[in-house]
Protein backbone atom coordinates (compact mmCIF):
# COMPACT_ATOMS: atom_id res chain seq x y z
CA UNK A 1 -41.87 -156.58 -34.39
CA UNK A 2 -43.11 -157.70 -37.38
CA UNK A 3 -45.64 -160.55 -38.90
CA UNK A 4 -47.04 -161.38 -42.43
CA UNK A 5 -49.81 -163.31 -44.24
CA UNK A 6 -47.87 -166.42 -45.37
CA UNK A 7 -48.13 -166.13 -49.31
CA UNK A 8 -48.57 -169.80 -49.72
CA UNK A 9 -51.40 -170.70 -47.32
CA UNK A 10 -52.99 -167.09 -46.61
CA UNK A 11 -52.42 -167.53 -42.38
CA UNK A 12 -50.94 -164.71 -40.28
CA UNK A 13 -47.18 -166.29 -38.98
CA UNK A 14 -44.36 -164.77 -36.86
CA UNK A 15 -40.91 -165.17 -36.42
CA UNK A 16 -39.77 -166.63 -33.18
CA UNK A 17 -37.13 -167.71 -31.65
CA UNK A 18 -36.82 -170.60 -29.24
CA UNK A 19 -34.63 -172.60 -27.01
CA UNK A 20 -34.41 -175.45 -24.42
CA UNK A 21 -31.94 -176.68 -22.17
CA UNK A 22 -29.35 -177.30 -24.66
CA UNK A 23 -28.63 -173.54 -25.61
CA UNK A 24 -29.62 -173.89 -29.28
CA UNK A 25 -31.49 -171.08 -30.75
CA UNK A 26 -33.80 -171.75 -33.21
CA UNK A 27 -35.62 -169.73 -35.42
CA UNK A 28 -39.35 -170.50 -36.92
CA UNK A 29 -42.17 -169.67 -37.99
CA UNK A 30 -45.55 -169.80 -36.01
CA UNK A 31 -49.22 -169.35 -36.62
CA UNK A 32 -50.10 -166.56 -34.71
CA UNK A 33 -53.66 -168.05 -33.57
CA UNK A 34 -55.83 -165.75 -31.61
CA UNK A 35 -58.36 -168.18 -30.90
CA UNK A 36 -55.28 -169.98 -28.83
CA UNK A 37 -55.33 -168.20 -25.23
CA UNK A 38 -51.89 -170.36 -24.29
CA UNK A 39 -48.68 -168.91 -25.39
CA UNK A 40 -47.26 -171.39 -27.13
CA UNK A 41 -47.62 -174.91 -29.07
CA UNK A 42 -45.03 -176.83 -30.33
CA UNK A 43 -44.16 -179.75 -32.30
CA UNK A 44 -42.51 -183.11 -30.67
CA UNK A 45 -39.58 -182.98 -32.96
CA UNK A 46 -39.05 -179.30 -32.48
CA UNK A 47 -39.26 -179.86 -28.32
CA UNK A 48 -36.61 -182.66 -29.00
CA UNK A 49 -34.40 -180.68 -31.13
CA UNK A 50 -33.78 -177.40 -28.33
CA UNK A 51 -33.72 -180.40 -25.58
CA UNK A 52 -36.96 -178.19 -23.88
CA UNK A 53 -37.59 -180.08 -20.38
CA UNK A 54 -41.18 -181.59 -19.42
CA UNK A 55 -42.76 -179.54 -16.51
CA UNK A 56 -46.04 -180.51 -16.22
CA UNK A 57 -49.01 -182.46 -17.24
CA UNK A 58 -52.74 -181.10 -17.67
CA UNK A 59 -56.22 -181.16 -19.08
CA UNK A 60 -56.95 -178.63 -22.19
CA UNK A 61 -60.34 -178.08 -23.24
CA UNK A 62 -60.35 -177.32 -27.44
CA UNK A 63 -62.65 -174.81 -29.19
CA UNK A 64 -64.18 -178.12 -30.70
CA UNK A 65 -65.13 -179.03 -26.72
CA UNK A 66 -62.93 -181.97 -26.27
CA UNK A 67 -61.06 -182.21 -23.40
CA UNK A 68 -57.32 -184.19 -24.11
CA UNK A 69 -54.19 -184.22 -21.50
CA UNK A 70 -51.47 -181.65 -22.56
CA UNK A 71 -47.88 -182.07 -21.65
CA UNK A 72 -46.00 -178.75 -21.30
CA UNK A 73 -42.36 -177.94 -21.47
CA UNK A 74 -39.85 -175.46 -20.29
CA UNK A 75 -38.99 -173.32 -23.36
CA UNK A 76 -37.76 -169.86 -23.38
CA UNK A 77 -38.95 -167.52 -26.48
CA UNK A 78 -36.73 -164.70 -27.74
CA UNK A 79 -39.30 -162.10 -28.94
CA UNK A 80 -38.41 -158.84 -29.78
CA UNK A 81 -35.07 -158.96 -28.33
CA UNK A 82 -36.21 -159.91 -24.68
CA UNK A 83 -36.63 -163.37 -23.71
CA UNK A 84 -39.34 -164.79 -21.60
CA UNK A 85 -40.19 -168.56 -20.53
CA UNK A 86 -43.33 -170.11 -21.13
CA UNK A 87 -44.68 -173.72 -20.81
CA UNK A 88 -45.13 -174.58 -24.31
CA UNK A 89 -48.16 -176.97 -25.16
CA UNK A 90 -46.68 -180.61 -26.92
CA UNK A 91 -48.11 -180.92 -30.57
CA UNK A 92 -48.24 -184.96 -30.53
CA UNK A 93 -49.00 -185.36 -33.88
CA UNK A 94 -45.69 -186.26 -34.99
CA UNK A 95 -46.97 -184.91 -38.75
CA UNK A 96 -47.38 -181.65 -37.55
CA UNK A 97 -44.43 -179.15 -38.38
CA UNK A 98 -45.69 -175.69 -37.51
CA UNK A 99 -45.85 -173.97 -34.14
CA UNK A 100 -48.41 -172.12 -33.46
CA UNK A 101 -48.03 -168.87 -31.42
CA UNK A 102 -50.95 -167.60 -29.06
CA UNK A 103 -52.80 -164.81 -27.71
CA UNK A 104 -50.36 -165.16 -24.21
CA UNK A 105 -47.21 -165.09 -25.57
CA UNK A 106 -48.25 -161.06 -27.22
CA UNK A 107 -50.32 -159.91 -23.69
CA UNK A 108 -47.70 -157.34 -23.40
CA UNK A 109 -48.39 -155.92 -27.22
CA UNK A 110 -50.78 -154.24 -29.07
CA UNK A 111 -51.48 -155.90 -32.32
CA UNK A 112 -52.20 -154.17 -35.51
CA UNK A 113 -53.27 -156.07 -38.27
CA UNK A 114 -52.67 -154.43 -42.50
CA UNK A 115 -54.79 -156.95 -43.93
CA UNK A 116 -54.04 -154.74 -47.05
CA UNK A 117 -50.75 -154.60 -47.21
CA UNK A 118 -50.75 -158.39 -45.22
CA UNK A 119 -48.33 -157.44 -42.54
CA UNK A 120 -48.97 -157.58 -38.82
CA UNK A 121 -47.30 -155.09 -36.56
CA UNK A 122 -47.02 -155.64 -32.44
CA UNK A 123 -46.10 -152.71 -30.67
CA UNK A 124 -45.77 -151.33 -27.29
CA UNK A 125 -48.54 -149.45 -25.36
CA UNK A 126 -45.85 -146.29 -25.13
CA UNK A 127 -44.76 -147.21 -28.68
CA UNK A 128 -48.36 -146.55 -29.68
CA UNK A 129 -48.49 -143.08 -27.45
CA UNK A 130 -46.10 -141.86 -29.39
CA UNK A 131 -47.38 -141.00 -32.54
């Protein structure tokens, strides 16, 4: 699996795939953010548009120490062709457009970062024994 530098803003993205109770893949990009140790955060209009469920409520400290209620939701990522559920983190800001993609949602990858060549590569522990 595969990420890039976004040519337009310079920030390391992925591809993911998501869906919610209504069956609907969809496919975005998200800031891969390794200062986030959740797995995922996503916008309100993007949690409306798979139908993701609420499934609980709770307190999130920030890195700039403030403490704000969080709702999370029932979504189901499609990463690498194997698809895990998470409680993805609401983005209220009904502005904000991009997910952002944390250190959680990779635990079971290694990731290698090209800064060179601006690509991002997550691979398997065994993946990475073999060569």
């Amino acid at each position: 699996m595969l990420g890039y530098f976004d040519a337009q803003d310079g920030r390391p993205k992925i591809m993911i795939e998501i869906k919610g109770t209504k069956r609907k893949v969809k496919q975005l990009p998200a800031l891969f953010d390794t200062g986030h140790n959740g797995s995922l955060s996503l916008p309100v209009l993007e949690l409306i548009n798979i139908g993701a469920k609420l499934s609980s409520i709770g307190e999130v400290e920030f890195a700039d120490g403030i403490s704000r209620t969080v709702y999370y939701f029932s979504v189901k990522v499609i990463i690498d062709g194997k698809e895990k559920e998470v409680e993805a983190a609401m983005i209220n800001n009904p502005k904000a457009t991009e997910a952002i993609a944390g250190t959680e949602l990779f635990s079971p990858f290694i990731a290698l970062v090209d800064f060179k060549n601006k690509l991002i590569k997550f691979v398997s522990e065994e993946e990475l024994n073999k060569k």
